[in-house]
Protein backbone atom coordinates (compact mmCIF):
# COMPACT_ATOMS: atom_id res chain seq x y z
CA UNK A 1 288.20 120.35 214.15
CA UNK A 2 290.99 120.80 216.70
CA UNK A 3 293.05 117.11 215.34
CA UNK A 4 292.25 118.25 211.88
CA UNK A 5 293.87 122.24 212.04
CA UNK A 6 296.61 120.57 214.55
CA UNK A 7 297.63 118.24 212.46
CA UNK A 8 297.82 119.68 209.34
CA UNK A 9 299.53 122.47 210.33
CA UNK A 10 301.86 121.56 213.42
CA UNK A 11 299.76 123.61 215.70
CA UNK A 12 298.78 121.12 218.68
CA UNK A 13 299.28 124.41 221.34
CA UNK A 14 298.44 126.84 219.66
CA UNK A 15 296.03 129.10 221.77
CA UNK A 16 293.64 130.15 218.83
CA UNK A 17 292.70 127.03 217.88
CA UNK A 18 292.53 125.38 220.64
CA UNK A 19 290.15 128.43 221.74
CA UNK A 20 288.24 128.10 218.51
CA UNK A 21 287.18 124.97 219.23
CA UNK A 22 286.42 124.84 222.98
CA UNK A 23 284.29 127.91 221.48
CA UNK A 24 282.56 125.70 218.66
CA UNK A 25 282.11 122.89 221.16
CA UNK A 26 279.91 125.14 223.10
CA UNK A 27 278.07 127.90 220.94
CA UNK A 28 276.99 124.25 218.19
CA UNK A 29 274.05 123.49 219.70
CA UNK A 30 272.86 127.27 219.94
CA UNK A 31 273.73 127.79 216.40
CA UNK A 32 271.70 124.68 215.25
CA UNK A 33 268.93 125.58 216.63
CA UNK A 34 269.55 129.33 215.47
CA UNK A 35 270.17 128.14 211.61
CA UNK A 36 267.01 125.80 211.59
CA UNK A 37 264.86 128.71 212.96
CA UNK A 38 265.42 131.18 209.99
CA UNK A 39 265.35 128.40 207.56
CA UNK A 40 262.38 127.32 209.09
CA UNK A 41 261.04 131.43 209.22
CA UNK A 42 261.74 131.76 205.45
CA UNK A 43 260.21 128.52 204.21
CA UNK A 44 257.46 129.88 205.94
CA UNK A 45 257.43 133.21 204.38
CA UNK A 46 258.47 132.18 200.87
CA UNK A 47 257.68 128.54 200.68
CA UNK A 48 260.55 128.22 198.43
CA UNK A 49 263.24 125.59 198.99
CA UNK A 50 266.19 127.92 197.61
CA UNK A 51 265.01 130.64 199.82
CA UNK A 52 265.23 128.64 202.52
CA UNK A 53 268.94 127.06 201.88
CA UNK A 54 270.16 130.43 200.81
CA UNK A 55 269.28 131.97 204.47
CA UNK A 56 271.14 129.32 206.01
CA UNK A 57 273.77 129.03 203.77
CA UNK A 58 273.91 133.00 204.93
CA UNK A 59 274.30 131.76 208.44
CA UNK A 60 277.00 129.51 207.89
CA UNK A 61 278.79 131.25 205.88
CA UNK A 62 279.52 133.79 208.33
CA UNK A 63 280.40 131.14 211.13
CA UNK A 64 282.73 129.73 209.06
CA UNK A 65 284.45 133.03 208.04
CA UNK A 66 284.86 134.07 211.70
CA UNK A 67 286.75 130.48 212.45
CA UNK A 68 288.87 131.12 209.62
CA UNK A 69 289.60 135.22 210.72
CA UNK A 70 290.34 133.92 214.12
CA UNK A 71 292.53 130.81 212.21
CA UNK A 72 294.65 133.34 210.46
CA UNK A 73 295.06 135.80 213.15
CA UNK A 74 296.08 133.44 215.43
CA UNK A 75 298.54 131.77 213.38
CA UNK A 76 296.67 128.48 213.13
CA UNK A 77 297.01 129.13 209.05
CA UNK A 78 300.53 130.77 207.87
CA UNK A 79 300.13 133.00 204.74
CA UNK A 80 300.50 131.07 202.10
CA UNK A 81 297.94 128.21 203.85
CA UNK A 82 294.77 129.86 201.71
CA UNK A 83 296.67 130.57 198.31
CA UNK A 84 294.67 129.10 195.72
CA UNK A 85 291.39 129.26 197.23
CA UNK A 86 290.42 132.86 197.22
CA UNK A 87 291.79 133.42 200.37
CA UNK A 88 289.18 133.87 203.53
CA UNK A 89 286.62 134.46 201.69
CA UNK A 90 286.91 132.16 199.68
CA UNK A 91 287.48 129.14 201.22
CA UNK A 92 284.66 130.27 203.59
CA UNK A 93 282.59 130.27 200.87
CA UNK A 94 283.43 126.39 199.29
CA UNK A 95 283.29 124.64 203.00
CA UNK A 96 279.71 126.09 203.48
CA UNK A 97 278.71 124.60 199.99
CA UNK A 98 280.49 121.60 200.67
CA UNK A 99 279.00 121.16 204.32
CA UNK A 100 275.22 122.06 203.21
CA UNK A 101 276.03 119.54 200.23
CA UNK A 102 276.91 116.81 202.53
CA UNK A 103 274.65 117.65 205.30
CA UNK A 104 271.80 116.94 202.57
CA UNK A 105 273.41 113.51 201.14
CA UNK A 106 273.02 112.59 204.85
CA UNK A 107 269.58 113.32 205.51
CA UNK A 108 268.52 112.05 201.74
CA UNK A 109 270.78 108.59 202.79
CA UNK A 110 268.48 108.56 206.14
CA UNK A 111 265.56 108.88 204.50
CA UNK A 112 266.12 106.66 202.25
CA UNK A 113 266.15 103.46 205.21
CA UNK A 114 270.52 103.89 205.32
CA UNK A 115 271.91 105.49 208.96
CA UNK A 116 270.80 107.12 211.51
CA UNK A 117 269.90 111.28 210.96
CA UNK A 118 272.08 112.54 213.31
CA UNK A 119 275.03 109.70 212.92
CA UNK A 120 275.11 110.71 209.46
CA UNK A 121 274.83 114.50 209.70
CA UNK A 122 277.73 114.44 212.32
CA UNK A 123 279.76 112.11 209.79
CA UNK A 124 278.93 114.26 206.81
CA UNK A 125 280.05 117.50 209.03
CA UNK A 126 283.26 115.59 210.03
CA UNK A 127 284.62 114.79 206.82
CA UNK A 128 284.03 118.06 205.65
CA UNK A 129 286.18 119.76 208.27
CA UNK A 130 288.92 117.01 207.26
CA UNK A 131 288.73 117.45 203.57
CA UNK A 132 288.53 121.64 204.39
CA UNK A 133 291.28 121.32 206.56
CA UNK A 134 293.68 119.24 204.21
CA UNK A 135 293.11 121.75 201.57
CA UNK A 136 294.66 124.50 204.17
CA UNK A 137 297.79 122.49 203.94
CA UNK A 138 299.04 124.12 200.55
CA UNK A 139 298.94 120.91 198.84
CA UNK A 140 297.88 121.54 195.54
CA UNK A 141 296.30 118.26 194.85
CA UNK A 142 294.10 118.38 197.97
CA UNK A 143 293.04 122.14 197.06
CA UNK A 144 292.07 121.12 193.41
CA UNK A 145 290.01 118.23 195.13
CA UNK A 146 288.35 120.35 197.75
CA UNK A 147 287.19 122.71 195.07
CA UNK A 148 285.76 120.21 193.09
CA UNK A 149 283.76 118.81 195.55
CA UNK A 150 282.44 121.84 197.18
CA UNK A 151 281.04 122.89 193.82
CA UNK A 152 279.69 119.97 192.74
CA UNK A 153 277.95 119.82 196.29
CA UNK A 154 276.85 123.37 196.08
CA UNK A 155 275.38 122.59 192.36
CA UNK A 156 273.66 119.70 193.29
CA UNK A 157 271.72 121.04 196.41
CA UNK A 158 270.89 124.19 194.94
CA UNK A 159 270.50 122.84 191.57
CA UNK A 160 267.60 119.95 193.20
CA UNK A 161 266.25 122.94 194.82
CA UNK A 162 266.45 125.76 192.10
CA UNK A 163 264.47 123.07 189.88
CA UNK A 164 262.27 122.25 192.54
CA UNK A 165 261.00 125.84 193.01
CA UNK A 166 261.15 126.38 189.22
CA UNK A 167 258.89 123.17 188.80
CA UNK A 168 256.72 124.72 190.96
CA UNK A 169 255.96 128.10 188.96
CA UNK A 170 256.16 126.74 185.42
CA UNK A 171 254.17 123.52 185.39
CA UNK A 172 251.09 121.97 182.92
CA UNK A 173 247.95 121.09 184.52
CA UNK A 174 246.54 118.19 185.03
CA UNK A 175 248.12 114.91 186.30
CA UNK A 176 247.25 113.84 190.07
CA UNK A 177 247.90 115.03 193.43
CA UNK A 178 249.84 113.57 196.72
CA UNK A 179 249.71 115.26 200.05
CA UNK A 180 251.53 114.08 202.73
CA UNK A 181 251.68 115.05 206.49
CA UNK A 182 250.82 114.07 209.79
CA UNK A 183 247.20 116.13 209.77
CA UNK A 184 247.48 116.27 213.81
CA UNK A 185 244.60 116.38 213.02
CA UNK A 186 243.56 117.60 209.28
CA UNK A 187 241.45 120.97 209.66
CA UNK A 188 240.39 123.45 207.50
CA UNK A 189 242.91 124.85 205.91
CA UNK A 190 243.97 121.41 204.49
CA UNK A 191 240.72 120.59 202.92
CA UNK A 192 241.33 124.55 201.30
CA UNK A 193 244.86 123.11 200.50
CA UNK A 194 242.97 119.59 198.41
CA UNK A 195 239.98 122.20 197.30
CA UNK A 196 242.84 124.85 195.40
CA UNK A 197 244.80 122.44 194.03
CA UNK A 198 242.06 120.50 192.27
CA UNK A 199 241.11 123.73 190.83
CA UNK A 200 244.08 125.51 190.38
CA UNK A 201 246.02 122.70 188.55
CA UNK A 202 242.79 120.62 186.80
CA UNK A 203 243.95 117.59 188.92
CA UNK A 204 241.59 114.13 188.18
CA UNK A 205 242.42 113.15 191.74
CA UNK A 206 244.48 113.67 194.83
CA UNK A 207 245.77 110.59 196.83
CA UNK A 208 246.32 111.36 200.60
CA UNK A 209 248.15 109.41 203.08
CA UNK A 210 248.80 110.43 206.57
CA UNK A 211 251.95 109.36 208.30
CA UNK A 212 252.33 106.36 210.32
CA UNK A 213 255.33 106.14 213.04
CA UNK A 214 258.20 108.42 211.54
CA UNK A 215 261.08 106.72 211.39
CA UNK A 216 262.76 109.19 213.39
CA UNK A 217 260.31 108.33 217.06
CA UNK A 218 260.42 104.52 215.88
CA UNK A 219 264.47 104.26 216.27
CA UNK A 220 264.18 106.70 219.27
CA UNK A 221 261.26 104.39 220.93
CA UNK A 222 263.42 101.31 219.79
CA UNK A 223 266.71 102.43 221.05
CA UNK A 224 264.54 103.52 224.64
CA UNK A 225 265.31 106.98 224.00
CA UNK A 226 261.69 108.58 223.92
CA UNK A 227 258.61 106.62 225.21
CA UNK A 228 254.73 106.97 225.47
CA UNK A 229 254.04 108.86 228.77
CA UNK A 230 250.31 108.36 229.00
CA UNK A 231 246.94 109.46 226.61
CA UNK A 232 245.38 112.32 227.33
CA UNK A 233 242.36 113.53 225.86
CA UNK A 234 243.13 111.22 222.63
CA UNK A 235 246.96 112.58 222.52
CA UNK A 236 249.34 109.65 222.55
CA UNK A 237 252.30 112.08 224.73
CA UNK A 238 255.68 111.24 224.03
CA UNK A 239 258.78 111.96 226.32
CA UNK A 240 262.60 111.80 226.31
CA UNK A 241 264.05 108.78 228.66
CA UNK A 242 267.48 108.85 230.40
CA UNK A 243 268.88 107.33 227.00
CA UNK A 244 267.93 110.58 225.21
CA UNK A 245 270.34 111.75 223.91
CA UNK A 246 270.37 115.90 225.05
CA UNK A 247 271.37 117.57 221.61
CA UNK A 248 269.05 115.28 219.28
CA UNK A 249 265.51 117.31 218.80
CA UNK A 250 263.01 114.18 218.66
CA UNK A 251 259.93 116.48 217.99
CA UNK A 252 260.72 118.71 215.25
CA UNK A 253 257.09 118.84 214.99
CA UNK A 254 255.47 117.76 218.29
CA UNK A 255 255.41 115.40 221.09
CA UNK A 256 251.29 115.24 221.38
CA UNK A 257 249.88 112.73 218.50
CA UNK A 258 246.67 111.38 217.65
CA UNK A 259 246.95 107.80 216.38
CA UNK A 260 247.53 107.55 212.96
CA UNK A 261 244.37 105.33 212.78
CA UNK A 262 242.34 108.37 214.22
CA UNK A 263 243.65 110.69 212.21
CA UNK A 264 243.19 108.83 209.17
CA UNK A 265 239.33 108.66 209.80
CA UNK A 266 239.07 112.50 210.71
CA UNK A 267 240.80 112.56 207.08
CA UNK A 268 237.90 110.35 205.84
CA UNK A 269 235.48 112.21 207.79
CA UNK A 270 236.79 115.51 206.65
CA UNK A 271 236.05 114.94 202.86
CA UNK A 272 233.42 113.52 203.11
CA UNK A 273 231.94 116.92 204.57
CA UNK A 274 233.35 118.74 202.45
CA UNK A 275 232.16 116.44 199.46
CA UNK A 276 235.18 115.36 198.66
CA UNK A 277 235.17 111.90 198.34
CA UNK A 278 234.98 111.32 195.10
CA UNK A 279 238.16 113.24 193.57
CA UNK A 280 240.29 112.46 196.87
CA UNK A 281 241.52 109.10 198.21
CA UNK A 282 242.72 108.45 201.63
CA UNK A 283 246.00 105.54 201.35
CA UNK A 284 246.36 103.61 204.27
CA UNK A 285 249.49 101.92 203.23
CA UNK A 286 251.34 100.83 207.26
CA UNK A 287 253.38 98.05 205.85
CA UNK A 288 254.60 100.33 202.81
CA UNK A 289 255.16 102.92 204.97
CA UNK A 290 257.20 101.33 208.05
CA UNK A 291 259.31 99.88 204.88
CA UNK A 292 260.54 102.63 202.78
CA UNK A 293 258.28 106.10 204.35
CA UNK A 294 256.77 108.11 202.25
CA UNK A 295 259.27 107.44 199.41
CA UNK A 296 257.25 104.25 199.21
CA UNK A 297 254.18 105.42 198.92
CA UNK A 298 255.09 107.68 195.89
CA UNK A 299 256.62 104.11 194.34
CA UNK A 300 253.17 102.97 195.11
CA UNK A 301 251.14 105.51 193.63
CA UNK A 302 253.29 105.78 190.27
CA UNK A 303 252.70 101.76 189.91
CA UNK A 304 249.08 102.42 189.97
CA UNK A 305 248.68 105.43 187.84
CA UNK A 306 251.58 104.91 185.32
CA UNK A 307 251.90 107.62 182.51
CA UNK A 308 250.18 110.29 185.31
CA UNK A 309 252.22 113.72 186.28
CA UNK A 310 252.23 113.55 190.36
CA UNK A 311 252.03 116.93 192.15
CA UNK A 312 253.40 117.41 195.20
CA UNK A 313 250.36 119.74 197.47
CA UNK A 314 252.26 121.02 200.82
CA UNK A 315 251.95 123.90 203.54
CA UNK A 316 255.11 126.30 204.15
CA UNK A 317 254.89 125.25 207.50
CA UNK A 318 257.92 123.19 209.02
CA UNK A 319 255.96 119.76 208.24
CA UNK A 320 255.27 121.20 205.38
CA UNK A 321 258.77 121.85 203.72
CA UNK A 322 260.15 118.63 205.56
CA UNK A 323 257.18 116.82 202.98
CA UNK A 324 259.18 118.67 200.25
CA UNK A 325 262.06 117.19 200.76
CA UNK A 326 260.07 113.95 199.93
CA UNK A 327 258.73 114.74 196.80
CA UNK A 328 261.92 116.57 195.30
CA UNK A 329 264.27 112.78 196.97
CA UNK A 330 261.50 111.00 194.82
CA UNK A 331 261.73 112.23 190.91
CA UNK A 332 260.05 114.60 188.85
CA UNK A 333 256.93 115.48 191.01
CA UNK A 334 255.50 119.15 190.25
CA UNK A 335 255.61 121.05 193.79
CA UNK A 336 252.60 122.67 195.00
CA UNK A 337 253.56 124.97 197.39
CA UNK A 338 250.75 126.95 199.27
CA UNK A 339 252.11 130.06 202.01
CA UNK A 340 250.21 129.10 205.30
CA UNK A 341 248.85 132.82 206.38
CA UNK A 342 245.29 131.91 207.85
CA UNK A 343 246.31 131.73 210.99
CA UNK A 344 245.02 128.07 211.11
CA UNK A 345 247.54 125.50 213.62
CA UNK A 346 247.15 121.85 214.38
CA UNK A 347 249.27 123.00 217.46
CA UNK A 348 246.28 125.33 218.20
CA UNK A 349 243.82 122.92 217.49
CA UNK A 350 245.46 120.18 220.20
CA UNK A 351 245.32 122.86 223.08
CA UNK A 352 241.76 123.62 222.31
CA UNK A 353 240.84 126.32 219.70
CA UNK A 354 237.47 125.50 218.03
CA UNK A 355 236.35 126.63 214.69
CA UNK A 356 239.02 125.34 212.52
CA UNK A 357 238.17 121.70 211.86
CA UNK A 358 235.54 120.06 210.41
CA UNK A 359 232.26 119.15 212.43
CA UNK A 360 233.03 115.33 212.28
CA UNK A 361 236.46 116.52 213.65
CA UNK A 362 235.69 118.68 216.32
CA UNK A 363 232.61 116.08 217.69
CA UNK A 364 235.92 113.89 217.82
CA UNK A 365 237.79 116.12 219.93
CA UNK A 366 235.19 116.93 222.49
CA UNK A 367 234.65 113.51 222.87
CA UNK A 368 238.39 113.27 223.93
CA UNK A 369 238.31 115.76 226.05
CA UNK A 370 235.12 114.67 227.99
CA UNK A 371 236.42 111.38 228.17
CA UNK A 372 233.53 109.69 226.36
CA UNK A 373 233.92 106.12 225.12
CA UNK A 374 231.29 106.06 222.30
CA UNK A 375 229.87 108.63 219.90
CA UNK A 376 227.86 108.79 216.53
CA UNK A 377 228.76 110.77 213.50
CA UNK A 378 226.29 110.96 210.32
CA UNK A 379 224.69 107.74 211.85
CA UNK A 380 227.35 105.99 212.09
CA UNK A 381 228.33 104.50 215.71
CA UNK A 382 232.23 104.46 216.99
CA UNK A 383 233.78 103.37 219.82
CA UNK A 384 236.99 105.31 221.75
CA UNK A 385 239.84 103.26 223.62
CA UNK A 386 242.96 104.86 224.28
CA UNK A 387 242.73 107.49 221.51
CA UNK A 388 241.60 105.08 219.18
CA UNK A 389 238.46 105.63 217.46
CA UNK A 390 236.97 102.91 215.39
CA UNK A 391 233.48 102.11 213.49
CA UNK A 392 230.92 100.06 215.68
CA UNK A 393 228.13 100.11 212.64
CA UNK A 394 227.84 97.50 209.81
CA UNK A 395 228.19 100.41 207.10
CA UNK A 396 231.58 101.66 207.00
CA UNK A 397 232.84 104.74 204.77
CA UNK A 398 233.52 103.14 201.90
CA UNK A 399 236.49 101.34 201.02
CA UNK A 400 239.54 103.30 199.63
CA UNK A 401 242.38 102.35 197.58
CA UNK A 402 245.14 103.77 194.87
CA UNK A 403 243.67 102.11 191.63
């Protein structure tokens, strides 16, 4: 920020911006975290995806028109600097479009196997305080440009997510379901989720799939900057290293796991008390997964079921709207949102609260927590190693696949 304003407008001393900026170097990390909270409160609230941007587009927008007060009082920009762009207001307005617009080409381009998140996020920040700041230069070439773009970045996040949340309300029936997550571990309320959305939307069959290693902990583990501390009771605990880097969140939604093998089977287990099994499949697609995330698995299930509407099923919660994200990166899925107001928490559940998960499920977890090494579940025997619970008897749950 400080090369950009400097440069553009002769202004390497000037107090403001230099003060600006030793400001923004400081109060970024607080406001972050303070703009992913409230998008992160109103997901939850409204489970919509435009709610959510709009709130933080809110945010931003009045960061951005503060810098640009404090710019123009201070002399940073001279009068004629913001001619052509409404003024403050203005161009307060078109860099928060722009930067949300970029911000969300980043995370799509990460998500999509290109970059790392937080490489690309800082890139797309950076050139939008260059392209912002060459547009403060009078020029009006560079202001025609900077317009441009900032719409057609504002249209095409809030137009993805405006259709999203419209695909949501208006929608035919029928068609099959995906639900993704990490189901640390899958309770009650997620077998409600399956249950609704059969019902609600005449679905012949919802394919679930659990996640593997995010990408996100398998660069960090790979780069040495978060590791596997120890298990305890079942919970594979993951930590920062020295490498960590200190403004990168690596748990957005945890540190304490279950193994995705183990919480596959409580998945199994799950619907299969609730008598489930034969309108819901559990995927266990590792290879697909490590390859191309959950974007793969969509390719995977559209291959099998050609011709078949998919509907997204998701929570509100912050795993929830992240699995969002997936479905509306992926094509024309029908969202199924559902608000999360039970009370229900896998977060809960890991610290100890009883009554929200299946039976098969909750045997599970007191067996992790007494530190037993064998149990038996509907007759059939496992064995437990490290978290890892696997089948001991020659009659598995039967065999699950996508066709």
């Amino acid at each position: 920020m400080y090369l950009a304003y400097a440069a553009a407008h002769r202004q390497w001393l000037n107090p403001a911006l230099i003060g600006v900026c030793a400001f923004v170097a400081l109060f970024l990390p607080w406001y972050s975290r303070l703009s992913n909270r409230v998008e992160e409160k109103t997901n939850f609230f409204f489970a919509l995806v435009t709610a959510g941007r709009a709130s933080r587009f809110v945010i931003q927008l009045v960061f951005n028109y503060l810098v640009f007060t404090a710019f123009r009082l201070g002399g940073v920009l001279n009068s004629t600097a913001l001619d052509g762009v409404a003024g403050i207001y203005g161009i307060s307005i078109l860099t928060t479009i722009a930067s949300q617009g970029a911000q969300y080409i980043a995370i799509v381009l990460f998500n999509r196997g290109m970059g790392d998140l937080n490489r690309n996020v800082i890139f797309a920040l950076s050139a939008n305080i260059l392209v912002t700041a060459a547009a403060t230069t009078g020029l009006p070439l560079v202001k025609a440009i900077f317009v441009s773009l900032s719409l057609l970045l504002g249209g095409m996040i809030f137009g993805v997510g405006i259709l999203s949340d419209i695909r949501g309300r208006m929608h035919p029936k029928g068609g099959i379901g995906i639900f993704f997550g990490t189901f640390n571990p899958f309770h009650v309320t997620h077998v409600a989720i399956v249950k609704r959305a059969l019902e609600e939307r005449g679905l012949s069959k919802v394919f679930i799939h659990p996640t593997v290693v995010p990408k996100l902990h398998a660069m960090a583990l790979q780069r040495g900057e978060i590791r596997v501390s120890k298990v305890d009771c079942g919970l594979h605990i993951l930590e920062r290293t020295e490498k960590a880097d200190m403004n990168v969140n690596y748990f957005p939604t945890g540190s304490r796991f279950y193994s995705p093998e183990t919480r596959k089977l409580m998945i199994e287990l799950s619907l299969e008390e609730a008598g489930l099994k034969d309108r819901v499949e559990v995927l266990w697609l590792p290879d697909v997964y490590r390859e191309s995330g959950f974007h793969g698995i969509v390719g995977e299930i559209r291959k099998a079921n050609p011709n078949q509407a998919l509907r997204g099923i998701h929570g509100s919660d912050l795993g929830g709207m992240w699995v969002r994200g997936i479905y509306d990166e992926s094509g024309w899925i029908y969202p199924y949102p559902v608000r999360r107001r039970d009370g229900v928490s896998a977060t809960a559940i890991r610290l100890g609260a009883a009554g929200m998960t299946a039976v098969a499920v909750t045997r599970i977890l007191a067996a992790f927590r007494s530190g037993e090494t064998s149990l038996e579940i509907a007759g059939r025997a496992y064995s437990i190693d490290q978290g890892l619970v696997t089948l001991k008897s020659k009659e598995p749950l039967s065999c699950v696949s996508i066709k």
